[in-house]
PDB file of N, CA and C in Angstrom:
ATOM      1  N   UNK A   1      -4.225  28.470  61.730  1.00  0.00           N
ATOM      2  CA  UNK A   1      -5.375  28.144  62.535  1.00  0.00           C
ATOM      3  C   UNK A   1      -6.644  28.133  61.681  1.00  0.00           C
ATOM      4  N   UNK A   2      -6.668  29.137  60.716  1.00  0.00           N
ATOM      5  CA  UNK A   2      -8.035  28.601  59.778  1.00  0.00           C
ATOM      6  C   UNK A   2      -7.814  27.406  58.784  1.00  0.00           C
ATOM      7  N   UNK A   3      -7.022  27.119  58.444  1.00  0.00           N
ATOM      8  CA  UNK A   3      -7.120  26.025  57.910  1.00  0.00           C
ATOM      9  C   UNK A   3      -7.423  25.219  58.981  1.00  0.00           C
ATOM     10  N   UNK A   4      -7.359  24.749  60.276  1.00  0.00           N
ATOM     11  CA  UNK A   4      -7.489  23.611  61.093  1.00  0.00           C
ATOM     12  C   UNK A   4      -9.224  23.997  61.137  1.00  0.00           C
ATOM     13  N   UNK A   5      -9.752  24.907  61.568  1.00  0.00           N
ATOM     14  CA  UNK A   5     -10.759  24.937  61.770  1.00  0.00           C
ATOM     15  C   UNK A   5     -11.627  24.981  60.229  1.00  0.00           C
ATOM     16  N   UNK A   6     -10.886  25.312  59.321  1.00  0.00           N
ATOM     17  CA  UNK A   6     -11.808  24.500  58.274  1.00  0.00           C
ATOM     18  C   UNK A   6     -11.978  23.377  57.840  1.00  0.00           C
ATOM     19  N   UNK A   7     -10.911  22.561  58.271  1.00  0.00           N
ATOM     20  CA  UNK A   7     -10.782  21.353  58.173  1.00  0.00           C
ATOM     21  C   UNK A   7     -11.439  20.405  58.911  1.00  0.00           C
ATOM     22  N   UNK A   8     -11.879  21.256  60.413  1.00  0.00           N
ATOM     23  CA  UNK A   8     -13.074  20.696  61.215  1.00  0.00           C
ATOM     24  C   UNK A   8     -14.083  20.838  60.840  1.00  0.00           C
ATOM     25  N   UNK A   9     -14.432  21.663  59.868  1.00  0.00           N
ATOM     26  CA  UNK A   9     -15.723  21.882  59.442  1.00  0.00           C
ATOM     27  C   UNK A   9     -15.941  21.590  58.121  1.00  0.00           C
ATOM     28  N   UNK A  10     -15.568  21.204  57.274  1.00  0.00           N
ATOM     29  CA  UNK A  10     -14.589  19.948  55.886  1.00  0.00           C
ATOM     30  C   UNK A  10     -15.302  18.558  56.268  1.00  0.00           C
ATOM     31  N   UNK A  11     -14.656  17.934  57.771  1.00  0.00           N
ATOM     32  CA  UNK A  11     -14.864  16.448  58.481  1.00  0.00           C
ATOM     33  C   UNK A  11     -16.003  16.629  58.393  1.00  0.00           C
ATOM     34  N   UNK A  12     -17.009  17.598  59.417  1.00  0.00           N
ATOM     35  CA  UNK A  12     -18.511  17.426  60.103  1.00  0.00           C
ATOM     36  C   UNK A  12     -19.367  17.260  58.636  1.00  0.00           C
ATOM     37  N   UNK A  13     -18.890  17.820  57.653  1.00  0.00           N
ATOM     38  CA  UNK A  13     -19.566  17.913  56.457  1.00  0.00           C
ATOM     39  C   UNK A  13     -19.737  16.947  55.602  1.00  0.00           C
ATOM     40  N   UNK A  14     -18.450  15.826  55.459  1.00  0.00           N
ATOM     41  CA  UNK A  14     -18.000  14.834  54.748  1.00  0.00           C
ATOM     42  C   UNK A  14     -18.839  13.809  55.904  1.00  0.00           C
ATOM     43  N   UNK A  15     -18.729  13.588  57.459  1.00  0.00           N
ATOM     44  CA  UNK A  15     -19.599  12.688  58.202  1.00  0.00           C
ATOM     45  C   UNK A  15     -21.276  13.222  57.616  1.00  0.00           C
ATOM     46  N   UNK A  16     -21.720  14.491  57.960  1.00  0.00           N
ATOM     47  CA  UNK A  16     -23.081  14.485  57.242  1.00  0.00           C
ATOM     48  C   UNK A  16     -23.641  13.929  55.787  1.00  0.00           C
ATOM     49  N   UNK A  17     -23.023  14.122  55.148  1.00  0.00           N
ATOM     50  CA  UNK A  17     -23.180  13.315  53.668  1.00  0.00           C
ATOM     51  C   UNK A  17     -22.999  12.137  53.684  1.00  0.00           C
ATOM     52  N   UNK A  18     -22.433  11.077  54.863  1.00  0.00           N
ATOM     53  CA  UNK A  18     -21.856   9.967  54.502  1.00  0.00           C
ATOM     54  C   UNK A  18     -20.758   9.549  54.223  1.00  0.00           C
ATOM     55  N   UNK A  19     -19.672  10.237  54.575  1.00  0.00           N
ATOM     56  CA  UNK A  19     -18.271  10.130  53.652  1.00  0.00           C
ATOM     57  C   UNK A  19     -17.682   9.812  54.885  1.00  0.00           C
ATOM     58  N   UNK A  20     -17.702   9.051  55.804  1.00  0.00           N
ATOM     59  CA  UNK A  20     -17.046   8.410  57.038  1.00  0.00           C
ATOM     60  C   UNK A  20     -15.330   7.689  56.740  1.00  0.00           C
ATOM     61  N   UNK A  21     -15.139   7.648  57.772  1.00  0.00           N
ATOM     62  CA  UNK A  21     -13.210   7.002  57.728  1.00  0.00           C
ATOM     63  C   UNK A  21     -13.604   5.573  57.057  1.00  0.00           C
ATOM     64  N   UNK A  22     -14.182   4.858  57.531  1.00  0.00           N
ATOM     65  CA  UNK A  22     -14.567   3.787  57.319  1.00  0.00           C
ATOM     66  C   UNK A  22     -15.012   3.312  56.112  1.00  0.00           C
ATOM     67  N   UNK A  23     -15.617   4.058  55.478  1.00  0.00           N
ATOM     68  CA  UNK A  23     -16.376   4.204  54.614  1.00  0.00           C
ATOM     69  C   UNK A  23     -15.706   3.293  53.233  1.00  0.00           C
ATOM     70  N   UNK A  24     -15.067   3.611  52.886  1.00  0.00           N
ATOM     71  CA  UNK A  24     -13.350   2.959  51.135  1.00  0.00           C
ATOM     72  C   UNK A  24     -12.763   3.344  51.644  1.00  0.00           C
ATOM     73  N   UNK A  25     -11.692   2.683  50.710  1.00  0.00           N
ATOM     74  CA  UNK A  25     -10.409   2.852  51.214  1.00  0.00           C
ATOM     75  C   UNK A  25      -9.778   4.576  50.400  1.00  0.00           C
ATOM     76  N   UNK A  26     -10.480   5.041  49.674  1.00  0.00           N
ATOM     77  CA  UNK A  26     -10.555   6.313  49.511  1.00  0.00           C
ATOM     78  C   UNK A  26     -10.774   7.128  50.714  1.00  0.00           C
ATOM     79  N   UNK A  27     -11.671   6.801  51.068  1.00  0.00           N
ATOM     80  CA  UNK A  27     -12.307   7.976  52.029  1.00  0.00           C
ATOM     81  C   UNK A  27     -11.392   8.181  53.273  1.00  0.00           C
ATOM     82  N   UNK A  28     -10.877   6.712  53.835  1.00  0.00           N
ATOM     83  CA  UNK A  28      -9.588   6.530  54.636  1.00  0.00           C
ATOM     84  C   UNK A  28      -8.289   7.416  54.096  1.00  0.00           C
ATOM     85  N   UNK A  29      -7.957   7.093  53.113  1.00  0.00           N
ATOM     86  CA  UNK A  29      -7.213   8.128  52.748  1.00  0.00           C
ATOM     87  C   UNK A  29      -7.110   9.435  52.671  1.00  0.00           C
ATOM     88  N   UNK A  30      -8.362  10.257  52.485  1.00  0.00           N
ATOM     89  CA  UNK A  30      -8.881  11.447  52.521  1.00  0.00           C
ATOM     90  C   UNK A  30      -8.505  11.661  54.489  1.00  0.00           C
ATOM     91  N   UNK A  31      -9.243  10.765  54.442  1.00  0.00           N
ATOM     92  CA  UNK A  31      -8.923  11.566  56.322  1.00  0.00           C
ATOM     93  C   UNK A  31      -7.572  11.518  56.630  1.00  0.00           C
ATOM     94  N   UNK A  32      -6.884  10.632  56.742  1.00  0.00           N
ATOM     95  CA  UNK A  32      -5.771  10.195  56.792  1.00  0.00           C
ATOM     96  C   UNK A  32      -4.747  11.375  56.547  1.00  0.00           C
ATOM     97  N   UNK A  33      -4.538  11.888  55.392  1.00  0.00           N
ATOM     98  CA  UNK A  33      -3.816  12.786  54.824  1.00  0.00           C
ATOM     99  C   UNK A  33      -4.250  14.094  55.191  1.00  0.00           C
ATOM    100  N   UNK A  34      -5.703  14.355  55.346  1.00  0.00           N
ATOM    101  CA  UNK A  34      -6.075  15.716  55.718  1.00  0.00           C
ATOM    102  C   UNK A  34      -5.637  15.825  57.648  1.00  0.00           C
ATOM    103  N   UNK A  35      -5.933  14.327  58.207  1.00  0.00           N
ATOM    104  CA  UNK A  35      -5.410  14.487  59.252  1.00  0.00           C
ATOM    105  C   UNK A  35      -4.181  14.486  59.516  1.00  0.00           C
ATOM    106  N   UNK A  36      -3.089  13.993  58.751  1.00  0.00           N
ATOM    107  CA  UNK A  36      -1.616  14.148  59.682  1.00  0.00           C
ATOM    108  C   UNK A  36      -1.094  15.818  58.832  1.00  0.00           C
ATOM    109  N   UNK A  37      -1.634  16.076  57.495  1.00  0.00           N
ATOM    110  CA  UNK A  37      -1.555  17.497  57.542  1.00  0.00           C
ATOM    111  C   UNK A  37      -1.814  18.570  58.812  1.00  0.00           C
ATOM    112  N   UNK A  38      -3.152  18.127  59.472  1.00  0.00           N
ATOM    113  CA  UNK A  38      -3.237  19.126  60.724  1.00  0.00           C
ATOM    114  C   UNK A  38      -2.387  18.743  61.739  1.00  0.00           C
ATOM    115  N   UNK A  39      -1.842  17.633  61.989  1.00  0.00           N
ATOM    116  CA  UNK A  39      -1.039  17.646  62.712  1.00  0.00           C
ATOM    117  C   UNK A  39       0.534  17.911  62.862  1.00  0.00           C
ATOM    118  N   UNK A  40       0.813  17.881  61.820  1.00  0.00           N
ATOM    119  CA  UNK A  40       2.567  19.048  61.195  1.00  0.00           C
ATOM    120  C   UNK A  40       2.040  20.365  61.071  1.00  0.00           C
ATOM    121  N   UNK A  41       0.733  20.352  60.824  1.00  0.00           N
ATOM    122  CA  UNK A  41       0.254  22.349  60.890  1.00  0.00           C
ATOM    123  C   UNK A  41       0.440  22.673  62.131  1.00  0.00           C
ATOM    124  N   UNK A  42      -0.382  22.072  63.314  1.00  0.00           N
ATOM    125  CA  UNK A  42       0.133  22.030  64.526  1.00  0.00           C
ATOM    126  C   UNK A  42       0.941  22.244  65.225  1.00  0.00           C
ATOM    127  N   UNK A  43       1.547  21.279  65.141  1.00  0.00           N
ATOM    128  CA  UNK A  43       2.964  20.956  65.030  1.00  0.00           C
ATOM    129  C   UNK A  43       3.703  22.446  65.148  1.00  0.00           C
ATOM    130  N   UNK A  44       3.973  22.654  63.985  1.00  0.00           N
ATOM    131  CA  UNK A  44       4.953  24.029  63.360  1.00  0.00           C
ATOM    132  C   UNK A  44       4.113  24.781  64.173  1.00  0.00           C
ATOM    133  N   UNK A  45       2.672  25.198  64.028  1.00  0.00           N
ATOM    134  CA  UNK A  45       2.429  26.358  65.055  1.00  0.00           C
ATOM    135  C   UNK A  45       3.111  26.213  66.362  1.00  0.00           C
ATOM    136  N   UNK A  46       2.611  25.181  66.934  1.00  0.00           N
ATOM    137  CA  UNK A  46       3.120  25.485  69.003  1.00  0.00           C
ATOM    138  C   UNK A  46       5.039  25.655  68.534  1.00  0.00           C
ATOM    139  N   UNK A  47       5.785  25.217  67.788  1.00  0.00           N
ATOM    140  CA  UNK A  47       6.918  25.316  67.509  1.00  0.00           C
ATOM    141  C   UNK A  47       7.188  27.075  67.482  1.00  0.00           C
ATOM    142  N   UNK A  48       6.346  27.860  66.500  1.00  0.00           N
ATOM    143  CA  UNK A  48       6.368  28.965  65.740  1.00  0.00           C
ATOM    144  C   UNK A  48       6.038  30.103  67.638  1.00  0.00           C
ATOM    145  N   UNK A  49       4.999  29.303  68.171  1.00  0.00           N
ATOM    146  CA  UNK A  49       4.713  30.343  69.439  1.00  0.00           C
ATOM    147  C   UNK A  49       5.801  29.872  70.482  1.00  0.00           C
ATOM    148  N   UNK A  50       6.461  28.670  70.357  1.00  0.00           N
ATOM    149  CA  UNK A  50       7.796  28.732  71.502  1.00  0.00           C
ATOM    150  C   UNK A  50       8.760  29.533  71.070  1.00  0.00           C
ATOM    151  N   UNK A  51       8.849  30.114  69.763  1.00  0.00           N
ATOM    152  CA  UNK A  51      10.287  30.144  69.372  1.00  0.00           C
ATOM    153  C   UNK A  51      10.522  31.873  69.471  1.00  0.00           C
ATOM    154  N   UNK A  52       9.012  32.137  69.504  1.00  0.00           N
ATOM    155  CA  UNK A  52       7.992  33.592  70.085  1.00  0.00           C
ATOM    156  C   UNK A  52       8.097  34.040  71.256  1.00  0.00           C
ATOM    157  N   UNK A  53       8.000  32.879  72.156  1.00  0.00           N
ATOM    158  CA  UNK A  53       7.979  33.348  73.510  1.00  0.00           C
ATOM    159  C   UNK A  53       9.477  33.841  73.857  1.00  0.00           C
ATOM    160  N   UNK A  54      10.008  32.801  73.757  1.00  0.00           N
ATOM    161  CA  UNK A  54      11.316  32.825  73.880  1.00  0.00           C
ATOM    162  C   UNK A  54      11.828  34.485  73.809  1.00  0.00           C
ATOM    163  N   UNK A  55      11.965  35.248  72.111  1.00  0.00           N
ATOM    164  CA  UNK A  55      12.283  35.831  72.138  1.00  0.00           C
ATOM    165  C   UNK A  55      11.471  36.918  73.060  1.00  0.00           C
ATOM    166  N   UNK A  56       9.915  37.100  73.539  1.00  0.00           N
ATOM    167  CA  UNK A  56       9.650  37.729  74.387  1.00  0.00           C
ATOM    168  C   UNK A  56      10.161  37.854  75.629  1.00  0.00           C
ATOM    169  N   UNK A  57      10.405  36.589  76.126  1.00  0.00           N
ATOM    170  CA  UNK A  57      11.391  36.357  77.694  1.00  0.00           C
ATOM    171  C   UNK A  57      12.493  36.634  77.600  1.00  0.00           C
ATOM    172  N   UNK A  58      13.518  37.421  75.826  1.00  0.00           N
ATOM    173  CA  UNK A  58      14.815  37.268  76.283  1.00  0.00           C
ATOM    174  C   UNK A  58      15.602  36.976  76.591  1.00  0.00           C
ATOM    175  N   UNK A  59      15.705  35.307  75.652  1.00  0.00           N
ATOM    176  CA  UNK A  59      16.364  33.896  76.407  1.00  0.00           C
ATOM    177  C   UNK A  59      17.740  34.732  75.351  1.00  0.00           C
ATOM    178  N   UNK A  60      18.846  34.573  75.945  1.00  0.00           N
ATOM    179  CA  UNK A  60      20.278  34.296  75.463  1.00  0.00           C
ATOM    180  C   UNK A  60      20.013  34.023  73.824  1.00  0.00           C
ATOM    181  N   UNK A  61      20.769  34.920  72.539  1.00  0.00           N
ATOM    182  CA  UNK A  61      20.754  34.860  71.269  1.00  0.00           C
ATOM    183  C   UNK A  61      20.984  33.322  70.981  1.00  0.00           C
ATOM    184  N   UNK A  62      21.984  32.358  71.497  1.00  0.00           N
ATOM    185  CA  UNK A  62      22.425  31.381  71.144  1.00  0.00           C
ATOM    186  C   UNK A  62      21.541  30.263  71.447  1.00  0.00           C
ATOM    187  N   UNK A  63      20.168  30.247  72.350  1.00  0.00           N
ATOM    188  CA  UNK A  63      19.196  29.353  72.696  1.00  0.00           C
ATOM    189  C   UNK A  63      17.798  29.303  71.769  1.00  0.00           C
ATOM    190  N   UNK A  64      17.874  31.034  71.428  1.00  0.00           N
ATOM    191  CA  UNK A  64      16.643  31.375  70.716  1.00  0.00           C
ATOM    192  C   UNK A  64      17.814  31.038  68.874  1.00  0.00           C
ATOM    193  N   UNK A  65      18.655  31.213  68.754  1.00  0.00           N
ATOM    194  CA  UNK A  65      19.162  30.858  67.045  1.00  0.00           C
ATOM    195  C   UNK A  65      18.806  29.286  67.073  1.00  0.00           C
ATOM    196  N   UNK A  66      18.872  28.621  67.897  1.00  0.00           N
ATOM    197  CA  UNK A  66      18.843  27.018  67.644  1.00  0.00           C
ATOM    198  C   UNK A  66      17.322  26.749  67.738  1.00  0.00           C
ATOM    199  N   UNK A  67      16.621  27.065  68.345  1.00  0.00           N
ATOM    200  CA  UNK A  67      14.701  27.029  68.049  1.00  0.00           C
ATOM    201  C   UNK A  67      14.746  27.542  66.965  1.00  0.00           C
ATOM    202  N   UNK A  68      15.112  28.580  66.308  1.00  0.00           N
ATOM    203  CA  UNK A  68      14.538  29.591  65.160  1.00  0.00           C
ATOM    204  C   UNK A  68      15.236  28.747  63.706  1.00  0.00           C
ATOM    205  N   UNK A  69      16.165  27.669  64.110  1.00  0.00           N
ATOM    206  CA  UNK A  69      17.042  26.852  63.066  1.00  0.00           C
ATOM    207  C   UNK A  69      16.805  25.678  62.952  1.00  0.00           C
ATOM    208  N   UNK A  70      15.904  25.210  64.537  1.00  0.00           N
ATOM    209  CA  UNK A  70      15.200  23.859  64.271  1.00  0.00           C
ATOM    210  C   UNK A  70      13.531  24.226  63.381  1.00  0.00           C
ATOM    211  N   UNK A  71      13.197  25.212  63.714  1.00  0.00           N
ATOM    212  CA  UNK A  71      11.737  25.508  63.063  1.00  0.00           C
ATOM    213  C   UNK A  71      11.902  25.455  61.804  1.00  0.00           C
ATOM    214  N   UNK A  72      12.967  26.423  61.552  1.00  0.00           N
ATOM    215  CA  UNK A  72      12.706  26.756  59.718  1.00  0.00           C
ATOM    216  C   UNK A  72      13.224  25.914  59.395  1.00  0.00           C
ATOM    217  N   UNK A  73      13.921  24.862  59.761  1.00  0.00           N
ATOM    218  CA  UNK A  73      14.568  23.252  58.988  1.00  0.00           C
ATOM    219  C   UNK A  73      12.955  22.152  59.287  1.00  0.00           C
ATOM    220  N   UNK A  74      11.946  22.435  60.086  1.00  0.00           N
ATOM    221  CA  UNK A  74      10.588  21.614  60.341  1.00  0.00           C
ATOM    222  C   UNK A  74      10.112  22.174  59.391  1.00  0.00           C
ATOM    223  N   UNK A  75       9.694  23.874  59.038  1.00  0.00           N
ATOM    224  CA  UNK A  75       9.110  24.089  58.022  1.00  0.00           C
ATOM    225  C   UNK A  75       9.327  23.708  56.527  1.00  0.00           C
ATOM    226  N   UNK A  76      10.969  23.479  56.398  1.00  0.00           N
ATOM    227  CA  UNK A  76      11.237  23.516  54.624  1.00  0.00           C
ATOM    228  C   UNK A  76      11.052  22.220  54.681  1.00  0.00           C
ATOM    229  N   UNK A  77      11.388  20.710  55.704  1.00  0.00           N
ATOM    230  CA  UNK A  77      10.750  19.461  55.661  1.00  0.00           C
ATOM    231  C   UNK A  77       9.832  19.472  55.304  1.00  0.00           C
ATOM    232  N   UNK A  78       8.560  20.237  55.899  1.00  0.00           N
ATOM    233  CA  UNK A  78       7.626  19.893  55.667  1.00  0.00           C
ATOM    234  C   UNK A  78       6.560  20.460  54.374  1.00  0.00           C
ATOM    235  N   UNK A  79       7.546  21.410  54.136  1.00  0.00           N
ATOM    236  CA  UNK A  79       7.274  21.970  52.608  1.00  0.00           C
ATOM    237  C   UNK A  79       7.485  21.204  51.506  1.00  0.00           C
ATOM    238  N   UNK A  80       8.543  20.421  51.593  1.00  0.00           N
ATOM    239  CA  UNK A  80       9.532  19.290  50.346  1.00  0.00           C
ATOM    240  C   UNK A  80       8.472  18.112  50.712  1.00  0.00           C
ATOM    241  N   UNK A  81       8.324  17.463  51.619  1.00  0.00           N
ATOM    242  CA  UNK A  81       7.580  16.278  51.825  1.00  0.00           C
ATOM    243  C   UNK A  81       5.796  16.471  51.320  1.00  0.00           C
ATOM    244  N   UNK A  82       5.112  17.667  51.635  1.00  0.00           N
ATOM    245  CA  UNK A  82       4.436  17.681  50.884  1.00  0.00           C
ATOM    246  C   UNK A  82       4.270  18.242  49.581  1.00  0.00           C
ATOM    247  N   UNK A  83       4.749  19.107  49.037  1.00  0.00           N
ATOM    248  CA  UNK A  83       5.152  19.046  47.219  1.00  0.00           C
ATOM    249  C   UNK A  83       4.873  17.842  46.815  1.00  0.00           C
ATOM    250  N   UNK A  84       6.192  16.882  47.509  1.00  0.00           N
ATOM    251  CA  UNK A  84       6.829  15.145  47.237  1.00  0.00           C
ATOM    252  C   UNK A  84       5.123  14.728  47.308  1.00  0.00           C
ATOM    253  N   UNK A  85       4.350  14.879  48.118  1.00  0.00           N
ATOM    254  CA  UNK A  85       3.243  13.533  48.001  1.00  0.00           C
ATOM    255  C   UNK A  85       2.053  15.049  47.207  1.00  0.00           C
ATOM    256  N   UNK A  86       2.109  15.900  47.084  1.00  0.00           N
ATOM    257  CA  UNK A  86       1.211  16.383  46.042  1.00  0.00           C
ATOM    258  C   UNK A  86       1.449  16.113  44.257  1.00  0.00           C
ATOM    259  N   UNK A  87       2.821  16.118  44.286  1.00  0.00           N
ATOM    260  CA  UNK A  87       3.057  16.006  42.923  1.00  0.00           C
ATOM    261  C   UNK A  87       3.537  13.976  42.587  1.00  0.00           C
ATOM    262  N   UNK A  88       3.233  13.340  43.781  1.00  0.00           N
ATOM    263  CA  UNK A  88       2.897  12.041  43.499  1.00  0.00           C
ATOM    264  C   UNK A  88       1.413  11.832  43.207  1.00  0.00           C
ATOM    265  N   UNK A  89       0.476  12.475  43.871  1.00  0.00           N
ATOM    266  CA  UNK A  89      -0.686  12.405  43.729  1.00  0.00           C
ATOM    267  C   UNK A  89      -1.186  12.553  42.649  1.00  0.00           C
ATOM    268  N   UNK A  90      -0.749  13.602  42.185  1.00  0.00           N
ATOM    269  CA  UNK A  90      -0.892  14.820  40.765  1.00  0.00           C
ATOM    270  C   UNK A  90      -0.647  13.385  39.465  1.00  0.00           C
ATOM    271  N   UNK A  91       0.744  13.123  39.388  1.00  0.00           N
ATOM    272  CA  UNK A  91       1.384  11.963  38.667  1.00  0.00           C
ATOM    273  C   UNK A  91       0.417  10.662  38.555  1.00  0.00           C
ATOM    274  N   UNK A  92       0.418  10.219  40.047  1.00  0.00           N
ATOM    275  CA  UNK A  92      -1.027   9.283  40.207  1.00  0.00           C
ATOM    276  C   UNK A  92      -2.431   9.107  39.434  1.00  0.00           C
ATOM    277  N   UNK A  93      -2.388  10.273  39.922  1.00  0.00           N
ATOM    278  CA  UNK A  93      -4.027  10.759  39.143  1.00  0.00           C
ATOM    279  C   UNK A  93      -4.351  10.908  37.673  1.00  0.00           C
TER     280      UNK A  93
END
C-alpha cells in the first residue's frame, strides 16, 4: 500500500512539472509501466486479504490450500515477469 500511494504522489508531481501521459512517447511509457505495476500490486493485495479472510472464517484446509497455491503461483509470475522487463530495460539502456 505505500508504494501505491507513493506512486500517487510520484503522478501529481510528474503532472506538476509537466511530465503528462501525453506528453513522448517516453513519458507514456513511464505511466504505463508504473501503472499496470499498481495494478498486479493490487491485484496480489485483494488476493493476499481473500486468502486471509478465508483462513479467519475457517473455510475447509482444501479451499483455503488452493487460494494460498493460486497466490503464491500470482506472486512468483509476477516476480519473473518483472525481473524479465527490468533486466530488459537494464540491457536496453
Amino acid at each position: 500500500m505505500g508504494f501505491l500511494a507513493g506512486q500517487w504522489l510520484a503522478w501529481r508531481e510528474l503532472a506538476r512539472r509537466g511530465f503528462y501521459l501525453a506528453t513522448s512517447a517516453s513519458s507514456s511509457f513511464v505511466y504505463l509501466l508504473t501503472a499496470a505495476h499498481a495494478v498486479h500490486l493490487l491485484g496480489g493485495i485483494i488476493v493476499l486479504l481473500y486468502a486471509a479472510a478465508l483462513w479467519v472464517v475457517r473455510r475447509p484446509i482444501d479451499a483455503r490450500r488452493i487460494v494460498i497455491d493460486v497466490t503464491a503461483l500470482y506472486w512468483h509470475f509476477m516476480f519473473v515477469l518483472w525481473a524479465g522487463i527490468f533486466a530488459f530495460l537494464w540491457l536496453a539502456g
